[in-house]
C-alpha atoms as a PDB file:
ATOM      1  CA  UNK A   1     -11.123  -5.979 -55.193  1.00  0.00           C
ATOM      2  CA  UNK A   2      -7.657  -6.362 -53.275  1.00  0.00           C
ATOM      3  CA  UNK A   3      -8.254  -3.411 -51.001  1.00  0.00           C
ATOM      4  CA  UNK A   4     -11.476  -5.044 -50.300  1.00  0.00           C
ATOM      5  CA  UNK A   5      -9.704  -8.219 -49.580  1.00  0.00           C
ATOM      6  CA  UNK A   6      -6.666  -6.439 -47.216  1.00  0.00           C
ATOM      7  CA  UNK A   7     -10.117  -4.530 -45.744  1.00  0.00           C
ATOM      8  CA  UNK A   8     -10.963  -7.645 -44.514  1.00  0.00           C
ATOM      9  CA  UNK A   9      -8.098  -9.423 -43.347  1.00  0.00           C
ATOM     10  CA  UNK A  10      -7.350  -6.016 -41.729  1.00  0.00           C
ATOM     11  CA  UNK A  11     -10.748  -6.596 -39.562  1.00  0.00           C
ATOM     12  CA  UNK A  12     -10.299  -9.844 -38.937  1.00  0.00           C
ATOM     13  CA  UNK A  13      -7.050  -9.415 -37.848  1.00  0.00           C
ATOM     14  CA  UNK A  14      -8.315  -6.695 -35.211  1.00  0.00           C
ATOM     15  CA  UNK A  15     -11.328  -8.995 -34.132  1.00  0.00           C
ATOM     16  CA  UNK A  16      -8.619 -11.911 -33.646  1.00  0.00           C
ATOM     17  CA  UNK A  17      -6.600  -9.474 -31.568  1.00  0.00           C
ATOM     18  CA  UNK A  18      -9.658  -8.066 -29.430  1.00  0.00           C
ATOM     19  CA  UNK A  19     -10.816 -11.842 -28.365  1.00  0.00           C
ATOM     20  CA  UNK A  20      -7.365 -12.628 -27.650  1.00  0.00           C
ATOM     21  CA  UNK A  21      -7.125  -9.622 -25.515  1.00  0.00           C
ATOM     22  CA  UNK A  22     -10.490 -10.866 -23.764  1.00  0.00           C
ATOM     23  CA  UNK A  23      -9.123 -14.508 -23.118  1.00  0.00           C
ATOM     24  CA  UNK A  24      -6.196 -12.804 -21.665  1.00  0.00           C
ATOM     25  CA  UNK A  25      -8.201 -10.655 -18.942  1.00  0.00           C
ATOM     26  CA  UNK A  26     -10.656 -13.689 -19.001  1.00  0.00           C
ATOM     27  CA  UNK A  27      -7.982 -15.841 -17.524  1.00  0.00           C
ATOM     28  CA  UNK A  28      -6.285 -12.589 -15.309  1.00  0.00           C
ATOM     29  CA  UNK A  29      -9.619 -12.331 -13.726  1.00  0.00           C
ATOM     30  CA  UNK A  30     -10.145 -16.485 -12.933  1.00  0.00           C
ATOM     31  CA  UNK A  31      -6.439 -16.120 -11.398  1.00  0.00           C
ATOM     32  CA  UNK A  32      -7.289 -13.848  -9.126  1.00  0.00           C
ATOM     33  CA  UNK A  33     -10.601 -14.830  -8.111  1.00  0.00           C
ATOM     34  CA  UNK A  34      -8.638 -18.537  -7.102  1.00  0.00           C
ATOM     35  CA  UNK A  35      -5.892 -16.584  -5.165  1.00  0.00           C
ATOM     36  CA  UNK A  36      -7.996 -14.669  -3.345  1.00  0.00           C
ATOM     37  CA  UNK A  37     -10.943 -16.939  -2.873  1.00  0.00           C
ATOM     38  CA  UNK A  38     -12.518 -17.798   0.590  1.00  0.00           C
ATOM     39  CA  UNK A  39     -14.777 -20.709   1.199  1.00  0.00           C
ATOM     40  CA  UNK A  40     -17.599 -19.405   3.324  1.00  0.00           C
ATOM     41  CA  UNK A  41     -19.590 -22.544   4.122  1.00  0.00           C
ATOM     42  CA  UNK A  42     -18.457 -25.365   6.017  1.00  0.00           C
ATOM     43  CA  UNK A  43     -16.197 -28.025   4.447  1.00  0.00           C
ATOM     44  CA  UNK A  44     -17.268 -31.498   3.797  1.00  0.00           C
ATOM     45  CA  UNK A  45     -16.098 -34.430   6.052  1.00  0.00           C
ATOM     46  CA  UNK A  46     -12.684 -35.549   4.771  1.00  0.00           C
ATOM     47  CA  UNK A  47     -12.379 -32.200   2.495  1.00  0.00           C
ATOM     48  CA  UNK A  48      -8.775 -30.535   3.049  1.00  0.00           C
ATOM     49  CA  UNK A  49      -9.044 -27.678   5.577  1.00  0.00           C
ATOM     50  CA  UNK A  50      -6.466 -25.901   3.810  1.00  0.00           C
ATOM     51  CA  UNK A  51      -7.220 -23.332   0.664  1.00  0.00           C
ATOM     52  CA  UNK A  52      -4.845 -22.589  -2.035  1.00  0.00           C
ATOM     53  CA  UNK A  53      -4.114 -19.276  -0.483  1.00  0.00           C
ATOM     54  CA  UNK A  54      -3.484 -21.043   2.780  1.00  0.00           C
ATOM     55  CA  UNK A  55      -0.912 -23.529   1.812  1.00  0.00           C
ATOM     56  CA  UNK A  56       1.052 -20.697  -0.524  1.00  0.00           C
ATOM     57  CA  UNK A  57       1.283 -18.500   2.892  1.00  0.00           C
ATOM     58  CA  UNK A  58       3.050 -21.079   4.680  1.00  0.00           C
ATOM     59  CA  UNK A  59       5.224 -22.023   1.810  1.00  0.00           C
ATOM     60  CA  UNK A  60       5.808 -18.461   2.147  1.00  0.00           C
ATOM     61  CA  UNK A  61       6.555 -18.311   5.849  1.00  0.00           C
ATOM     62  CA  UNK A  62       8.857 -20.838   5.341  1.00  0.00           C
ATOM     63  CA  UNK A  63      11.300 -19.075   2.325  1.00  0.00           C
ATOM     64  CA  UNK A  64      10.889 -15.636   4.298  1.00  0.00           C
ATOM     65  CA  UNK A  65       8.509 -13.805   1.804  1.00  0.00           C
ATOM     66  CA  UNK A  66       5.489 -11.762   1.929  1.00  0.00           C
ATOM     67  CA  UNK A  67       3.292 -11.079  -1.156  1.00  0.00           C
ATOM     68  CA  UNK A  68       4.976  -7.518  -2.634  1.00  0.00           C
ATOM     69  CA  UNK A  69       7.674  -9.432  -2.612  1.00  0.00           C
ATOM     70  CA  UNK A  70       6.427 -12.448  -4.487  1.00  0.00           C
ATOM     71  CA  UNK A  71       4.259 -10.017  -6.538  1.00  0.00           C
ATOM     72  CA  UNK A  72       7.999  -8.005  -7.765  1.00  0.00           C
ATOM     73  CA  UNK A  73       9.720 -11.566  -8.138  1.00  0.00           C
ATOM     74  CA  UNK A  74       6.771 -12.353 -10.603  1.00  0.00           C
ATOM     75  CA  UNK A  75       7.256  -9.061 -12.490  1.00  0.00           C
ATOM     76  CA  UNK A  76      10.288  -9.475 -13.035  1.00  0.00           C
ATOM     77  CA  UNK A  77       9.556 -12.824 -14.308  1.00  0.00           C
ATOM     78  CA  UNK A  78       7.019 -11.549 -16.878  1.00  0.00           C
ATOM     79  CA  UNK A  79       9.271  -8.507 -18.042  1.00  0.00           C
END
């Protein structure tokens, strides 16, 4: 009865771990998708012209940076 009940909490442990796991590369993938996203049609009148992406590349420009650069700094960060 008690290896039945670790059997379980052993499973639902892993399940808990998976779906975390999923959120994670859920959220990597949104990330991306608004770094690297392009608007294609035009913008509405009195919509700002500039993206997310844009706006990051000047702040960029302006502290000297590129993106490997900003991409190690991050890294680092995270380690």
């Amino acid at each position: 009865m008690i290896l039945l009940v670790l059997l379980l909490l052993l499973v639902l442990l892993v399940l808990l771990l998976l779906m975390m796991t999923m959120m994670m590369m859920i959220m990597i993938f949104i990330i991306h998708i608004s770094w690297t996203w392009n608007p294609a049609l035009k913008r509405k009148r009195g919509k700002p012209r500039n993206t997310l992406r844009r706006i990051i590349e000047a702040d960029m420009k302006k502290m000297n940076y590129n993106w490997k650069e900003l991409e190690s700094i991050v890294q680092d960060r995270v380690e």
